[in-house]
C-alpha atoms as a PDB file:
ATOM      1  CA  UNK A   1       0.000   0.000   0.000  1.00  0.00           C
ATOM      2  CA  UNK A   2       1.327   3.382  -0.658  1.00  0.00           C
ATOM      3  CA  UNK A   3       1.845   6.163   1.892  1.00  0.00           C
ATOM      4  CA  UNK A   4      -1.535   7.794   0.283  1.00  0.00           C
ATOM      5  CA  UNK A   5      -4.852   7.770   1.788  1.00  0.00           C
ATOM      6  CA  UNK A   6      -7.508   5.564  -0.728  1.00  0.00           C
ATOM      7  CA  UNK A   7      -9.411   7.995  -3.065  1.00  0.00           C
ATOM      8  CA  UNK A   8     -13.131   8.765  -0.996  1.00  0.00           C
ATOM      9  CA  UNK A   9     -15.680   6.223  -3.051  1.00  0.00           C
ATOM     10  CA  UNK A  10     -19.254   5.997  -2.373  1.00  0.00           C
ATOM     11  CA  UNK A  11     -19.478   2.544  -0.326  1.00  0.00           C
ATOM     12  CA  UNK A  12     -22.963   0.856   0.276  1.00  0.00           C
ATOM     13  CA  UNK A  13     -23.663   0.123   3.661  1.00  0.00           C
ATOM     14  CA  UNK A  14     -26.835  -1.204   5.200  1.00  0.00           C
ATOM     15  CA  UNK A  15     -28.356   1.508   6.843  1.00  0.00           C
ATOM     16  CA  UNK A  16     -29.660  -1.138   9.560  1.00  0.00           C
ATOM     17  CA  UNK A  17     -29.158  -5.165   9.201  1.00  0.00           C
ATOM     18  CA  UNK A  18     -32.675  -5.279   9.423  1.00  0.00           C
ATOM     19  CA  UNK A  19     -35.515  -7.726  10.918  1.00  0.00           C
ATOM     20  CA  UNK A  20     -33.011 -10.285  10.313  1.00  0.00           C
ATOM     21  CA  UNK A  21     -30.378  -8.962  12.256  1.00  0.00           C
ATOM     22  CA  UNK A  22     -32.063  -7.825  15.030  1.00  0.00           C
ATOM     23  CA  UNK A  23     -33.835 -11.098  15.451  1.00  0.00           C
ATOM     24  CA  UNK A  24     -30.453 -12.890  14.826  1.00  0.00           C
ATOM     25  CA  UNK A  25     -28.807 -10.964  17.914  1.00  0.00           C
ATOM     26  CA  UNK A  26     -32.055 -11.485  20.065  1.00  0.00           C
ATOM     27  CA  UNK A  27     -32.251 -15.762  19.143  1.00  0.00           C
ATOM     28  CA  UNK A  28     -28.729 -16.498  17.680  1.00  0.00           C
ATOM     29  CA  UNK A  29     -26.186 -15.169  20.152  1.00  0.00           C
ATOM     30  CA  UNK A  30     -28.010 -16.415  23.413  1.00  0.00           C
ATOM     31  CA  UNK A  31     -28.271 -19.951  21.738  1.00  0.00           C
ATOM     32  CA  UNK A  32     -24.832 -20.376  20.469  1.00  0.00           C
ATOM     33  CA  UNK A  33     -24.051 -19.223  24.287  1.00  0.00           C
ATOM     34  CA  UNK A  34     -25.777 -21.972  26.201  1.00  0.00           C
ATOM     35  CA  UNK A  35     -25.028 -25.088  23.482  1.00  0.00           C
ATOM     36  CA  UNK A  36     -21.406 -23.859  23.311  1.00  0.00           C
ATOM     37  CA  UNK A  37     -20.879 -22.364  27.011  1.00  0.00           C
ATOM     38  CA  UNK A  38     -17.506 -20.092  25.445  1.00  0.00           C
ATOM     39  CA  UNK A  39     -15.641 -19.112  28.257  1.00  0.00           C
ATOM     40  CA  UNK A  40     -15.827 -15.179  27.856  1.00  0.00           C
ATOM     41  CA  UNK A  41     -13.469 -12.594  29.456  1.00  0.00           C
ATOM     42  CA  UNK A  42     -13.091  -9.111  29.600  1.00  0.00           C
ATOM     43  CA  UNK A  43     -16.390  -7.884  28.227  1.00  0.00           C
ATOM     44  CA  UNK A  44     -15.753  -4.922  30.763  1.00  0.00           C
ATOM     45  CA  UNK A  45     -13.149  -3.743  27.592  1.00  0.00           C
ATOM     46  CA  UNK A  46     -15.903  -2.897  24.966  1.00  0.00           C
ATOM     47  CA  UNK A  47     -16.901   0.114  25.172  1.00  0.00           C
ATOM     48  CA  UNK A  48     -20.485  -0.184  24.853  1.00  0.00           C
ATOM     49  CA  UNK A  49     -21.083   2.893  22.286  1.00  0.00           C
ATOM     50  CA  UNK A  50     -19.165   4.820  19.173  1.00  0.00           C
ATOM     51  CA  UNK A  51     -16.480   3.073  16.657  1.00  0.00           C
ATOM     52  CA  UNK A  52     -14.535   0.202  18.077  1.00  0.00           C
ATOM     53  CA  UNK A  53     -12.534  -2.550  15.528  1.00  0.00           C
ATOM     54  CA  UNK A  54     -12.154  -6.029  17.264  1.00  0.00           C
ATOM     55  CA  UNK A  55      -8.925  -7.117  16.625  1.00  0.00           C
ATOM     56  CA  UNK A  56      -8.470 -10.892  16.353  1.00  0.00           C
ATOM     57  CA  UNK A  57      -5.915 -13.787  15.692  1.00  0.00           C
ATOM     58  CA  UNK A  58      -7.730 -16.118  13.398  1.00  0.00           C
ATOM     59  CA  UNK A  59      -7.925 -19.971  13.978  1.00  0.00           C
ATOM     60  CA  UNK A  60     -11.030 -21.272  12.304  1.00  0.00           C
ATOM     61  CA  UNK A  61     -14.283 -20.607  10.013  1.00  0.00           C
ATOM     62  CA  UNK A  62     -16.552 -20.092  13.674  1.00  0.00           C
ATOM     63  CA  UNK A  63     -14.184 -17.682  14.789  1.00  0.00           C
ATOM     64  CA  UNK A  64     -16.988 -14.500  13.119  1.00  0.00           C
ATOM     65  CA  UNK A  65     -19.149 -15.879  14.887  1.00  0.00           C
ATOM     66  CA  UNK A  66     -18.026 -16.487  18.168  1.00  0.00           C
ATOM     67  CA  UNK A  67     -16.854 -12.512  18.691  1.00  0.00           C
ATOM     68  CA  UNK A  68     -20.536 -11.143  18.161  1.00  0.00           C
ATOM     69  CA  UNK A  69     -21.865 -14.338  20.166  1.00  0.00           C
ATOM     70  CA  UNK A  70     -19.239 -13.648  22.888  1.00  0.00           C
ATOM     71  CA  UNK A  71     -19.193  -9.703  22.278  1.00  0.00           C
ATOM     72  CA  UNK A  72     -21.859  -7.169  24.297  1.00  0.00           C
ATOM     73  CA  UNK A  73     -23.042  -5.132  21.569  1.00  0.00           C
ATOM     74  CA  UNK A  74     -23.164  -5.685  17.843  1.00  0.00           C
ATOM     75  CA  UNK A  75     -20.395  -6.287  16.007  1.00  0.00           C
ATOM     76  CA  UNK A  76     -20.366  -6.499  12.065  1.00  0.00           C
ATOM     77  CA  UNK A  77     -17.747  -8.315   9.897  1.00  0.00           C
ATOM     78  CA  UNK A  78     -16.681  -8.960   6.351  1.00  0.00           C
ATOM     79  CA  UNK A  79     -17.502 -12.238   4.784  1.00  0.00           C
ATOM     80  CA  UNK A  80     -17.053 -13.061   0.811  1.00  0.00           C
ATOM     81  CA  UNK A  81     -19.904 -12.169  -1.508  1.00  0.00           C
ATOM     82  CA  UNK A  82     -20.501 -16.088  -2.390  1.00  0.00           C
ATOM     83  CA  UNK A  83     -22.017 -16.423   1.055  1.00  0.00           C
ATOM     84  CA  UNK A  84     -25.016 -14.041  -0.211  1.00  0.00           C
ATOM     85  CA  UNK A  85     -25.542 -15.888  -3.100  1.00  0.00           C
ATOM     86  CA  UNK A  86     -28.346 -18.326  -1.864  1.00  0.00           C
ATOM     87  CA  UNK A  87     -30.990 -17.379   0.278  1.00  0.00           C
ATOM     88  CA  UNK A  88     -30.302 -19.302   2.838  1.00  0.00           C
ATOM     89  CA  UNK A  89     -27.072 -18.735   3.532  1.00  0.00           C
ATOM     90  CA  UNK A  90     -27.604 -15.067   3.194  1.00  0.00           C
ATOM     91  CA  UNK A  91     -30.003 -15.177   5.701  1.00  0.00           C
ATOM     92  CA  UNK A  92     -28.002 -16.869   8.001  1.00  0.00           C
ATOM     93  CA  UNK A  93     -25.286 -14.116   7.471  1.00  0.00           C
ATOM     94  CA  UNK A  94     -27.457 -11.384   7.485  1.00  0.00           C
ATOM     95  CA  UNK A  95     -28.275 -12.242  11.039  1.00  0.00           C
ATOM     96  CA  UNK A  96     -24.794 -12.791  12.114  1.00  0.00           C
ATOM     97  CA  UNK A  97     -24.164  -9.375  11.579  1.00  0.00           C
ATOM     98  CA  UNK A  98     -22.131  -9.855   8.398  1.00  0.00           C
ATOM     99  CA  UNK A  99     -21.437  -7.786   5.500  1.00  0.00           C
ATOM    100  CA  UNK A 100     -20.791  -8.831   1.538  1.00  0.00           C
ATOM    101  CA  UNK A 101     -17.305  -8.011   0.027  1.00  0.00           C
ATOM    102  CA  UNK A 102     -15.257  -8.977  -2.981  1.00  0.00           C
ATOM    103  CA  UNK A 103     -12.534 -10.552  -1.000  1.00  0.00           C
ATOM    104  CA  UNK A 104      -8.716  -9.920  -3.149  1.00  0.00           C
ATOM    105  CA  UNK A 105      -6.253  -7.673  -2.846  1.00  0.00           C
ATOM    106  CA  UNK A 106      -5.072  -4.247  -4.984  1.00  0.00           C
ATOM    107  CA  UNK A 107      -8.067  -1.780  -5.505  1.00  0.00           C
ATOM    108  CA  UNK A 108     -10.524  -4.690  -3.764  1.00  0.00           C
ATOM    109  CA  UNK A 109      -8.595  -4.703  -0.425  1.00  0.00           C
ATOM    110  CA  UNK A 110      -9.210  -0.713  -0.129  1.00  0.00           C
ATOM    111  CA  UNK A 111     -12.526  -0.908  -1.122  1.00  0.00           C
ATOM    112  CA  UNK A 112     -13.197  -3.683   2.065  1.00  0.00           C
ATOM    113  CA  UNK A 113     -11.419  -0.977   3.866  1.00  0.00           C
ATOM    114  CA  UNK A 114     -13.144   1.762   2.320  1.00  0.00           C
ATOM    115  CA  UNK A 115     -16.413  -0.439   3.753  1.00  0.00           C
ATOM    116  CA  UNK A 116     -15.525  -0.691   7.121  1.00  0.00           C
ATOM    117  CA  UNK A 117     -14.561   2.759   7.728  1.00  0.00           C
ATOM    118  CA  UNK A 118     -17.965   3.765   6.680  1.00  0.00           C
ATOM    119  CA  UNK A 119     -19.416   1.554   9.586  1.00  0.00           C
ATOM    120  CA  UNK A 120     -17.092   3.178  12.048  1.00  0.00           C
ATOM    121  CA  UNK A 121     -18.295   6.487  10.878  1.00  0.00           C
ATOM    122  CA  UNK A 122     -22.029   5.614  11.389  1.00  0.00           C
ATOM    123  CA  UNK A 123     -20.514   4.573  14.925  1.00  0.00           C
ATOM    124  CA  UNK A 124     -20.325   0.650  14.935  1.00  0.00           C
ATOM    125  CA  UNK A 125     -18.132  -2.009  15.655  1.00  0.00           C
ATOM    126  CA  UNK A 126     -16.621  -4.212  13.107  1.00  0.00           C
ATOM    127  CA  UNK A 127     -13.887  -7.334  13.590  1.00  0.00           C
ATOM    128  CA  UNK A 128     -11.201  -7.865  11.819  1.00  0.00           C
ATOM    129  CA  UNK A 129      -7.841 -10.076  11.487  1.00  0.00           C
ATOM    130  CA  UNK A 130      -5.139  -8.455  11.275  1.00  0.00           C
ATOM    131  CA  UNK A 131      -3.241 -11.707  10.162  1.00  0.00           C
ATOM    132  CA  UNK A 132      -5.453 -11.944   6.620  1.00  0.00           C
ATOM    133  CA  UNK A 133      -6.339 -14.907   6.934  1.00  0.00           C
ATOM    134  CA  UNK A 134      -6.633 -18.361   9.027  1.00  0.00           C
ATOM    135  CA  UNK A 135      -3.866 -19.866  10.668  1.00  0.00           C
ATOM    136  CA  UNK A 136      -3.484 -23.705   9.818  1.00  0.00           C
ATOM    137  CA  UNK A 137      -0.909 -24.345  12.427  1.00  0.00           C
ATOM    138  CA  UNK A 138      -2.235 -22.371  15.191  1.00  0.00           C
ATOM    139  CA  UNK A 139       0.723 -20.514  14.946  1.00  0.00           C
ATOM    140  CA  UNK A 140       0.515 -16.273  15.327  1.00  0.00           C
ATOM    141  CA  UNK A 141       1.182 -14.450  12.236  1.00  0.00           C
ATOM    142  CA  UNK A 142       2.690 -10.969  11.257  1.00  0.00           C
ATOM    143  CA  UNK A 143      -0.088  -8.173  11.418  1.00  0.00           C
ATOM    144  CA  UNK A 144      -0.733  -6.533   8.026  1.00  0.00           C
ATOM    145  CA  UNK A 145      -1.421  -2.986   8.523  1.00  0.00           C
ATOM    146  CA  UNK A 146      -5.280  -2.585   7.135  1.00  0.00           C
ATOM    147  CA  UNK A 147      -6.721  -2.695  11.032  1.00  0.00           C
ATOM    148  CA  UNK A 148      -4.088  -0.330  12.178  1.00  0.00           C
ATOM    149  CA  UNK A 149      -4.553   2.337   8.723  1.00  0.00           C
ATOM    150  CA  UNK A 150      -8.373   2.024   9.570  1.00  0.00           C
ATOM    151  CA  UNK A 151      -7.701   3.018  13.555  1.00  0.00           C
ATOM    152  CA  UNK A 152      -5.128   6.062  12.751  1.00  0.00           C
ATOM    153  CA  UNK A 153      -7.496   7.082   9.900  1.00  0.00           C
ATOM    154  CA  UNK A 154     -10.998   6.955  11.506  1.00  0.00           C
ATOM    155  CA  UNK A 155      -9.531   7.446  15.650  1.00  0.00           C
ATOM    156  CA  UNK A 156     -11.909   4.287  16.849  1.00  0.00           C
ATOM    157  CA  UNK A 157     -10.183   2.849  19.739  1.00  0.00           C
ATOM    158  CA  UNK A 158      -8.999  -1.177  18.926  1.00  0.00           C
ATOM    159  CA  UNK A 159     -10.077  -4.094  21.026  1.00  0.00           C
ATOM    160  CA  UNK A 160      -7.650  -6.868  20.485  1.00  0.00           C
ATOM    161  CA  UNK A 161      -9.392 -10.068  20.975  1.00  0.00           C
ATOM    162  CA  UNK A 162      -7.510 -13.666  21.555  1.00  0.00           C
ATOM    163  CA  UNK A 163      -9.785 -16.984  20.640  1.00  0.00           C
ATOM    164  CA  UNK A 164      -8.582 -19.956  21.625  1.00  0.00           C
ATOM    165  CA  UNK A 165      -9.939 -23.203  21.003  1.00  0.00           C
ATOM    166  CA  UNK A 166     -12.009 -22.527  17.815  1.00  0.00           C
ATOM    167  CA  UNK A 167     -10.250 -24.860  16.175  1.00  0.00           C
ATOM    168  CA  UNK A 168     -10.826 -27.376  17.966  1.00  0.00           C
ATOM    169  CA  UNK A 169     -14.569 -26.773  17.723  1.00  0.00           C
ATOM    170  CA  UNK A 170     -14.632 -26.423  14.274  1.00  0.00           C
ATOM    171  CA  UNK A 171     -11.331 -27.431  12.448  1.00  0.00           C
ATOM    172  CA  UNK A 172     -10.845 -26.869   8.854  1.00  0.00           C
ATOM    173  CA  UNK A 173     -12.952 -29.198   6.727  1.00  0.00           C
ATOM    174  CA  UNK A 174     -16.130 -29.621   9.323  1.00  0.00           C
ATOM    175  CA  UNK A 175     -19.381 -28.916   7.833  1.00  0.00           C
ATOM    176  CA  UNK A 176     -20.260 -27.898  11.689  1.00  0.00           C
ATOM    177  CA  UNK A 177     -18.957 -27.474  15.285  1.00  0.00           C
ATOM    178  CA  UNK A 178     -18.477 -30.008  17.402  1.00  0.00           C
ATOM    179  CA  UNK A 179     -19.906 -29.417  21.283  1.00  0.00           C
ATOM    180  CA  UNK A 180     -17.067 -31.408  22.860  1.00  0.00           C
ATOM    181  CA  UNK A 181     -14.663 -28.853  23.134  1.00  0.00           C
ATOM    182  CA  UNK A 182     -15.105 -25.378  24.187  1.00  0.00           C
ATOM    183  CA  UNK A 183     -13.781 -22.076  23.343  1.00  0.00           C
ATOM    184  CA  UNK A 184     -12.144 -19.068  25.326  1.00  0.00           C
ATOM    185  CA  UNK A 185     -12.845 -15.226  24.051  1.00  0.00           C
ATOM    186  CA  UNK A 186     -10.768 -12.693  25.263  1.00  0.00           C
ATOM    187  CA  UNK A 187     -11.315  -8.896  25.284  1.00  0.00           C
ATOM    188  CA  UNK A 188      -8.060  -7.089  26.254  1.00  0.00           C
ATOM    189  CA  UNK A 189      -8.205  -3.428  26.636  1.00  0.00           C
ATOM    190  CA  UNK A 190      -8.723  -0.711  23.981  1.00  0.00           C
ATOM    191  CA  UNK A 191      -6.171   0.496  22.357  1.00  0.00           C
ATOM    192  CA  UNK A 192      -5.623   4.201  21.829  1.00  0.00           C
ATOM    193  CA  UNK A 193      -3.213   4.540  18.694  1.00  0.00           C
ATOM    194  CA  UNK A 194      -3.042   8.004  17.768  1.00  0.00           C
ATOM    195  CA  UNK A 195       0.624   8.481  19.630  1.00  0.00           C
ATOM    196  CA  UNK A 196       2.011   6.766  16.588  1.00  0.00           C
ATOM    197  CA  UNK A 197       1.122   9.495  13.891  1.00  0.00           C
ATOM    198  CA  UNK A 198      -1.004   9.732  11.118  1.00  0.00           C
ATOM    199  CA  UNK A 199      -2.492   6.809   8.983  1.00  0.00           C
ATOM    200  CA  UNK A 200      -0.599   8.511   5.722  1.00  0.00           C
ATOM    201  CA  UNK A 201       3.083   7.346   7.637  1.00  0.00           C
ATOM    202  CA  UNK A 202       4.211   3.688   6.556  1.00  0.00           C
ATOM    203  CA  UNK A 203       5.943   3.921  10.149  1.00  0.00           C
ATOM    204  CA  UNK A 204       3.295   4.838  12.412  1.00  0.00           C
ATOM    205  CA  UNK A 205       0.792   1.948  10.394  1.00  0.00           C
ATOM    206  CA  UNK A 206       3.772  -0.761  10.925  1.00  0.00           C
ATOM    207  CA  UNK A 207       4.499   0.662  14.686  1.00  0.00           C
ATOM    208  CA  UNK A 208       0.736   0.616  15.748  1.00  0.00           C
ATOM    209  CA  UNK A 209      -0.160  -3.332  13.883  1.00  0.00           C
ATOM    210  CA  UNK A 210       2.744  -4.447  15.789  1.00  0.00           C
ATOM    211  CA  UNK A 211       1.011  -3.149  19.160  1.00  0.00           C
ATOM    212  CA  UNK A 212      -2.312  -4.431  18.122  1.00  0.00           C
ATOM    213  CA  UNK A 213      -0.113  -7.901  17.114  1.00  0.00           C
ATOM    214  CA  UNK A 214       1.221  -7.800  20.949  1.00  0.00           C
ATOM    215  CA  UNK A 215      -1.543  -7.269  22.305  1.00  0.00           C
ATOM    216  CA  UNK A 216      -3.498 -10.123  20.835  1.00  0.00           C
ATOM    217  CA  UNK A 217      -0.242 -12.265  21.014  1.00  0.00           C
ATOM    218  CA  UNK A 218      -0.878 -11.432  25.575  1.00  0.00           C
ATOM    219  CA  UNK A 219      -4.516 -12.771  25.027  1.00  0.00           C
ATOM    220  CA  UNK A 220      -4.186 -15.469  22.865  1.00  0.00           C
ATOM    221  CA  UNK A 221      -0.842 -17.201  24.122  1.00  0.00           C
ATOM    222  CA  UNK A 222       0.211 -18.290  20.465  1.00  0.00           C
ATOM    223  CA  UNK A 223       3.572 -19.567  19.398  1.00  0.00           C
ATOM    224  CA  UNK A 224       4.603 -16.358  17.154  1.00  0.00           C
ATOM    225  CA  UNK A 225       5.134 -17.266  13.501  1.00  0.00           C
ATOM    226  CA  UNK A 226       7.133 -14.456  12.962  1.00  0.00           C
ATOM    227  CA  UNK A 227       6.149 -14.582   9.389  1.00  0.00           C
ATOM    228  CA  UNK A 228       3.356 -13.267   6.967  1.00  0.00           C
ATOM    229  CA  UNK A 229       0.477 -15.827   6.775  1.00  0.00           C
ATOM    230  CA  UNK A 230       0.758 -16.202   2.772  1.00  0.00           C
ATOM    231  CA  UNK A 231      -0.023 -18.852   0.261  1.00  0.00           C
ATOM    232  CA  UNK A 232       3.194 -20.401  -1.392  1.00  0.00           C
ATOM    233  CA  UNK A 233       4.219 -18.153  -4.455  1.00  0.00           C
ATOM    234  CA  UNK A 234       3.099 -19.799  -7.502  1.00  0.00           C
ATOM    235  CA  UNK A 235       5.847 -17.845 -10.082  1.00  0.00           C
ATOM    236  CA  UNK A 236       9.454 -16.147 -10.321  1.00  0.00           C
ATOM    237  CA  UNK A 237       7.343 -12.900  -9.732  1.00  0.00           C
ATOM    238  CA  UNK A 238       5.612 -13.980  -6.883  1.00  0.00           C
ATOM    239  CA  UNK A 239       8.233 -15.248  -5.079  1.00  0.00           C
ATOM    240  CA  UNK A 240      10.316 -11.907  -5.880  1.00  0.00           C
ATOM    241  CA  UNK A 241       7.393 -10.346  -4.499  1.00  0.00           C
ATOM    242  CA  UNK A 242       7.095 -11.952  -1.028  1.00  0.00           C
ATOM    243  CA  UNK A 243      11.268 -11.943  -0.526  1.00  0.00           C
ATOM    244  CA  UNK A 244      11.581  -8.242  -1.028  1.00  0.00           C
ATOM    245  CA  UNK A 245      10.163  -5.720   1.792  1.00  0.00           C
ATOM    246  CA  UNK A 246       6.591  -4.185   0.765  1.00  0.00           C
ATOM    247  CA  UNK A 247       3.718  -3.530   2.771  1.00  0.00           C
ATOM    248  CA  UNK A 248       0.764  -5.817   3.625  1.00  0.00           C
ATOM    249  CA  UNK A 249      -2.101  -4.748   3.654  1.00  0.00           C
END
């Protein structure tokens, strides 16, 4: 990402999730509590009202879900556009509190940014992962600096969250969770990142993910991969690309 601020684009945003949310939040969350019993701490953190990004290692598929079941106010979060496709799966979403986006990277990663910061600006709270994407080893990845860019740019205070276990309830490949295991949800507390500069300065986005990264890496008691969570380069080019020093996004 360059040291320039994305170009303002109108971004679609529910204005409310709707029926379907609302009765989602009021049937899902309480459900998923007492046939999973997730060990929650910290809810004290969340600040109950204004923007505040959930910041969370990622283990499994469940893991947007368990923050708004474990979480005690709404909390919206990105999932990819095929999930809308069928009605009944974009239902299901819908009341989960999540939001369609064309998942990639280039112009469609700051557009998904571009998305969330209009939910902060209405006020909300949305969850992200600052890894990218899923850990298969259960291992801690490098941050990549979208979460941080979003909190220097918009000012919402970050919650780092630490999940542990939700692989074990739903590992990758199951069609559903399994109620033998149980998971832990951890809310540490906000994060103010403003003392490292604006969101235009490559060094105050890499200095604040790597307090956001600590933070998590307290709550979630990870071995630390100290490496970018990427799939293997599948060219010259691509490899190139992951050897030499550019920012992630």
């Amino acid at each position: 990402m360059s040291s320039h601020l994305p170009a303002e684009t109108p971004v679609t945003v529910p204005e409310q999730m709707g029926a379907t949310y609302r009765l989602g939040r009021f049937l899902i969350a309480p459900l998923a509590r007492a046939v999973y019993r997730p060990r929650i701490e910290g809810r004290e953190n969340v600040p109950r009202t204004g923007p505040v990004i959930f910041a969370s290692n990622h283990l499994s598929f469940i893991d947007s879900i368990a923050i708004p079941v474990a979480a005690p106010r709404p909390v919206h979060f990105m999932a990819k556009s095929a999930y809308f496709e069928k009605w009944a799966s974009r239902q299901f979403f819908t009341a989960i509190g999540a939001i369609p986006v064309e998942r990639g990277a280039g112009q469609k990663a700051l557009d998904a940014l571009d998305q969330q910061r209009t939910l902060l600006e209405d006020g909300r709270a949305v969850a992200l992962y600052p890894e990218g994407t899923r850990s298969l080893d259960g291992r801690l990845y490098k941050g990549r600096t979208g979460v941080a860019f979003l909190a220097l740019q918009t000012g919402a205070p970050v919650v780092p969250v630490g999940l542990i276990g939700t692989d074990k309830v739903m590992p990758v490949g199951a069609k559903m969770p399994t109620t033998a295991e149980r998971i832990t949800v951890r809310f540490g507390a906000p994060l103010d990142l403003s003392p490292h500069g604006a969101a235009a300065s490559g060094r105050a986005r890499r200095g604040a993910t790597d307090e956001i990264m600590a933070a998590i890496h307290a709550l979630s008691e990870q071995e630390l991969a100290n490496a970018y969570n990427e799939a293997p380069a599948q060219n010259p080019i691509e490899r190139i690309k992951q050897v030499l020093p550019h920012e992630r996004l």
